[in-house]
N, C-alpha and C. Protein backbone atom coordinates (compact mmCIF):
# COMPACT_ATOMS: atom_id res chain seq x y z
N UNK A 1 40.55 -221.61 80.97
CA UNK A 1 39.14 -221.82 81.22
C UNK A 1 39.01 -223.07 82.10
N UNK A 2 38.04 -222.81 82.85
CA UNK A 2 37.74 -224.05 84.02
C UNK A 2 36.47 -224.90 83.39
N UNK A 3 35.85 -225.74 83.74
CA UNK A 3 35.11 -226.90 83.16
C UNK A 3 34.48 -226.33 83.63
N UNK A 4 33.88 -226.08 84.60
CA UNK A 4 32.66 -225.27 85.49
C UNK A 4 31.97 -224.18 84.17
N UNK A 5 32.73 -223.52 83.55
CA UNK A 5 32.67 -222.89 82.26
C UNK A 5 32.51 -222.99 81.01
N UNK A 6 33.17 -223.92 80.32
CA UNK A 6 33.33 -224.93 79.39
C UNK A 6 31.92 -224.86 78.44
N UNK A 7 31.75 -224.58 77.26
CA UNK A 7 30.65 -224.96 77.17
C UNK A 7 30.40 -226.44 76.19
N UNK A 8 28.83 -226.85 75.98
CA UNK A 8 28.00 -227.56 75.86
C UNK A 8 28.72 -228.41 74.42
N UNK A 9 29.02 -229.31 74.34
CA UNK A 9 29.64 -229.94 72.93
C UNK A 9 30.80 -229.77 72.65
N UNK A 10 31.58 -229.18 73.69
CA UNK A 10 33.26 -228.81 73.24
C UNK A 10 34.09 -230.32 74.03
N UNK A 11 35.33 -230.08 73.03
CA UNK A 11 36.06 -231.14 73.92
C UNK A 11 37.37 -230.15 74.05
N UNK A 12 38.23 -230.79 75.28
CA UNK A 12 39.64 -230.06 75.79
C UNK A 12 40.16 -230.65 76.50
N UNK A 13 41.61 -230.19 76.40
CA UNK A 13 42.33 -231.16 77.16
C UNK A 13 42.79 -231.18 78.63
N UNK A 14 42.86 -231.64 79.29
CA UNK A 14 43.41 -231.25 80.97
C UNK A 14 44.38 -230.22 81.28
N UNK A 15 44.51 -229.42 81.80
CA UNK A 15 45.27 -228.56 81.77
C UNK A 15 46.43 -229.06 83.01
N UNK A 16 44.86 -229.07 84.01
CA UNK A 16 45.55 -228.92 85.52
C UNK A 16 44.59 -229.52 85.89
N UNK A 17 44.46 -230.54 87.34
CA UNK A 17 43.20 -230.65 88.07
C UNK A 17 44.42 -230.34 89.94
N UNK A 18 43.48 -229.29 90.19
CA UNK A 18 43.63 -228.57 91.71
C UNK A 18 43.50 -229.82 92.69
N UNK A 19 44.78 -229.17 93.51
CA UNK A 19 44.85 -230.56 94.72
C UNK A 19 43.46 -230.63 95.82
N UNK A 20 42.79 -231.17 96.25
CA UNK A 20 41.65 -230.77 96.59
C UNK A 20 41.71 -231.89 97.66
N UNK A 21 41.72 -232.07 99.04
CA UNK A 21 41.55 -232.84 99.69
C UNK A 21 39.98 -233.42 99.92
N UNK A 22 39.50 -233.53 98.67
CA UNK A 22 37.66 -234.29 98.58
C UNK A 22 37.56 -235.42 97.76
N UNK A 23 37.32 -236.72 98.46
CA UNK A 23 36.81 -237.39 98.24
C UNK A 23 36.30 -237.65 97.08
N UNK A 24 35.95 -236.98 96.54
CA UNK A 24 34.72 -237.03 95.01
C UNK A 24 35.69 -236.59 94.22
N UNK A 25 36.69 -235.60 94.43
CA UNK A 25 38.02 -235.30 93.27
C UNK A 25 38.83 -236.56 93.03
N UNK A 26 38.96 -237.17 94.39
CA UNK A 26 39.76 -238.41 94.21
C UNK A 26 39.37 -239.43 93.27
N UNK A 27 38.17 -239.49 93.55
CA UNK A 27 37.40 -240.64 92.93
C UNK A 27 37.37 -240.33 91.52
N UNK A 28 37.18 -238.78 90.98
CA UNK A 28 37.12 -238.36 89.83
C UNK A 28 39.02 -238.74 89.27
N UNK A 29 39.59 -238.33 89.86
CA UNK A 29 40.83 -238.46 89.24
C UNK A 29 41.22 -239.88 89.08
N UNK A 30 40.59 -241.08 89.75
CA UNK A 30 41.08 -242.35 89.59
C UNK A 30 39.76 -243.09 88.41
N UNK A 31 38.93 -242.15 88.01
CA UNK A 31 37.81 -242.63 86.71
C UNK A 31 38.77 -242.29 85.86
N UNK A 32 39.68 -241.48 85.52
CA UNK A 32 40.34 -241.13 84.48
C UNK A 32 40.58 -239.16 84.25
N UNK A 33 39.76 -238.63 85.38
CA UNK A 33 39.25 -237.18 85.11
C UNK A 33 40.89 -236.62 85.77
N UNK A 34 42.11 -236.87 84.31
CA UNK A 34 43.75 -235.82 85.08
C UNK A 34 44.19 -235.42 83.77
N UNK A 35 45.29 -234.82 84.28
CA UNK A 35 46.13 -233.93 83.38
C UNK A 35 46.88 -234.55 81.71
N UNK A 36 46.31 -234.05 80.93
CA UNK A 36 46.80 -234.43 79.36
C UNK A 36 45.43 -235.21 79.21
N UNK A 37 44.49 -235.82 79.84
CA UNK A 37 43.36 -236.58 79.14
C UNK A 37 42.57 -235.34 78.76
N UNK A 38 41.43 -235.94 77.60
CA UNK A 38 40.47 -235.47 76.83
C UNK A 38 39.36 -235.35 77.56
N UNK A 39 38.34 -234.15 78.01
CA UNK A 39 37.25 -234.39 78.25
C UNK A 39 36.08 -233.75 77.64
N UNK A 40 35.05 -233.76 77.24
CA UNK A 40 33.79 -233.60 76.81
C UNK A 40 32.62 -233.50 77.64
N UNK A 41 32.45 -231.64 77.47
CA UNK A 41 31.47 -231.38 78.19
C UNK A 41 30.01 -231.74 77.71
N UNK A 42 29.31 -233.02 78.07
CA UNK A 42 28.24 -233.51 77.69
C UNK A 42 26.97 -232.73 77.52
N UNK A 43 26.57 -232.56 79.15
CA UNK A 43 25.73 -231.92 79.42
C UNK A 43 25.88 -230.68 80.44
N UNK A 44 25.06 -229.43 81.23
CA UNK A 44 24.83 -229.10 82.30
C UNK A 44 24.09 -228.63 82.50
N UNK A 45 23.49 -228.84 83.96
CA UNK A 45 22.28 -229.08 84.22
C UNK A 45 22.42 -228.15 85.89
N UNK A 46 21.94 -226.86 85.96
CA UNK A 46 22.09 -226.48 87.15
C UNK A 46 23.92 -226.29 87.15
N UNK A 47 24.08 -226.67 88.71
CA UNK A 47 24.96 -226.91 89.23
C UNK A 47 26.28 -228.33 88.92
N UNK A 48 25.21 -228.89 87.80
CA UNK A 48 26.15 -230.18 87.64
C UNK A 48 26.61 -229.81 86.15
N UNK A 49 27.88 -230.69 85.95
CA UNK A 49 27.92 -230.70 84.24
C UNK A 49 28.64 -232.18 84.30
N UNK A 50 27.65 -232.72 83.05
CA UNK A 50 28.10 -234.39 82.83
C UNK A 50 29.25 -234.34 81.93
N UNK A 51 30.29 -234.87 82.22
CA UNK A 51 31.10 -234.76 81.58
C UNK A 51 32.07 -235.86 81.16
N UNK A 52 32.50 -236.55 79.68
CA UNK A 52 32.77 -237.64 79.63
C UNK A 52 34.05 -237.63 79.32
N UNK A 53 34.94 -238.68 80.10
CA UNK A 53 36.53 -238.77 79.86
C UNK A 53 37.06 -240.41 79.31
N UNK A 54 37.52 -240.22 77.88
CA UNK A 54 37.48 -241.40 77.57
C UNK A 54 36.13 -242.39 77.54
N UNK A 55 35.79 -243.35 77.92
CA UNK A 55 34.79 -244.56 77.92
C UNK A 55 33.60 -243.97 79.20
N UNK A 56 34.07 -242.90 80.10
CA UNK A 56 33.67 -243.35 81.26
C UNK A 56 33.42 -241.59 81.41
N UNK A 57 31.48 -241.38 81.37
CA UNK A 57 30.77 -240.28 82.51
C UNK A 57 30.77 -240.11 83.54
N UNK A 58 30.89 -239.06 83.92
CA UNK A 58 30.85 -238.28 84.98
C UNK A 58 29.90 -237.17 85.57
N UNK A 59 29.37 -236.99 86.86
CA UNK A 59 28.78 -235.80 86.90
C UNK A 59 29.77 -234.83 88.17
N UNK A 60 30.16 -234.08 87.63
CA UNK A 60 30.57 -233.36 88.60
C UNK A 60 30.00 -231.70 89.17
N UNK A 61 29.87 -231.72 90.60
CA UNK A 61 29.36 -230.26 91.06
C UNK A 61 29.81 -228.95 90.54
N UNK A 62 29.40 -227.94 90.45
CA UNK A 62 29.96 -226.15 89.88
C UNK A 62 31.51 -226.19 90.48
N UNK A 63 31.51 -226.51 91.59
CA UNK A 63 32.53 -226.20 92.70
C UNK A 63 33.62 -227.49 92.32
N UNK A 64 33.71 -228.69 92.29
CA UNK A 64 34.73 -229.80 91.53
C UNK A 64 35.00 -229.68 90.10
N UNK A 65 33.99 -228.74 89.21
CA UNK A 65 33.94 -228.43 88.31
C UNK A 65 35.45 -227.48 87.84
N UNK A 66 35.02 -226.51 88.95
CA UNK A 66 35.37 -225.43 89.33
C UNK A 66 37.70 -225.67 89.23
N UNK A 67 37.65 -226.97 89.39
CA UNK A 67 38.56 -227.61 89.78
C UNK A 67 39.76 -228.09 88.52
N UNK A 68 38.74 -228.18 87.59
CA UNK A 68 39.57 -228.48 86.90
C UNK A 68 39.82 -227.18 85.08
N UNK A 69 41.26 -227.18 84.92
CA UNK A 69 41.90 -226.48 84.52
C UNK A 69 41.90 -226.73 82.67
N UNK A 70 41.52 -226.15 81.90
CA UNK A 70 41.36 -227.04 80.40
C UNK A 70 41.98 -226.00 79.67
N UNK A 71 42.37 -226.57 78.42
CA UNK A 71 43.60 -226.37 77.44
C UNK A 71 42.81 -226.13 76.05
């Protein structure tokens, strides 16, 4: 299952996050958003889902969403 999917109050673990030459993945992967961490799908809203890794939220798009791989 991809996070893009994920639903509302679950937590899981990183599976995989897809090599993605974007900017905003990068940035996501150096907040803490990689492989073996915990994340918690907070909220989603549309196209976004807030999603918290460790100490530190996130909002990421359907499509970066889309990106990452959960366990």
């Amino acid at each position: 299952m991809c996070l893009d999917r994920a639903p509302v109050g679950g937590t899981w673990q990183v599976a995989r996050v897809a090599s993605a030459s974007n900017d905003l993945m990068l940035k996501a992967r150096v907040m803490g958003l990689r492989e073996g961490r915990l994340v918690e799908v907070v909220a989603r809203n549309g196209r976004i889902t807030l999603a918290r890794v460790g100490g530190v939220r996130m909002a990421l798009s359907r499509d970066l969403a889309a990106l990452v791989e959960l366990q």
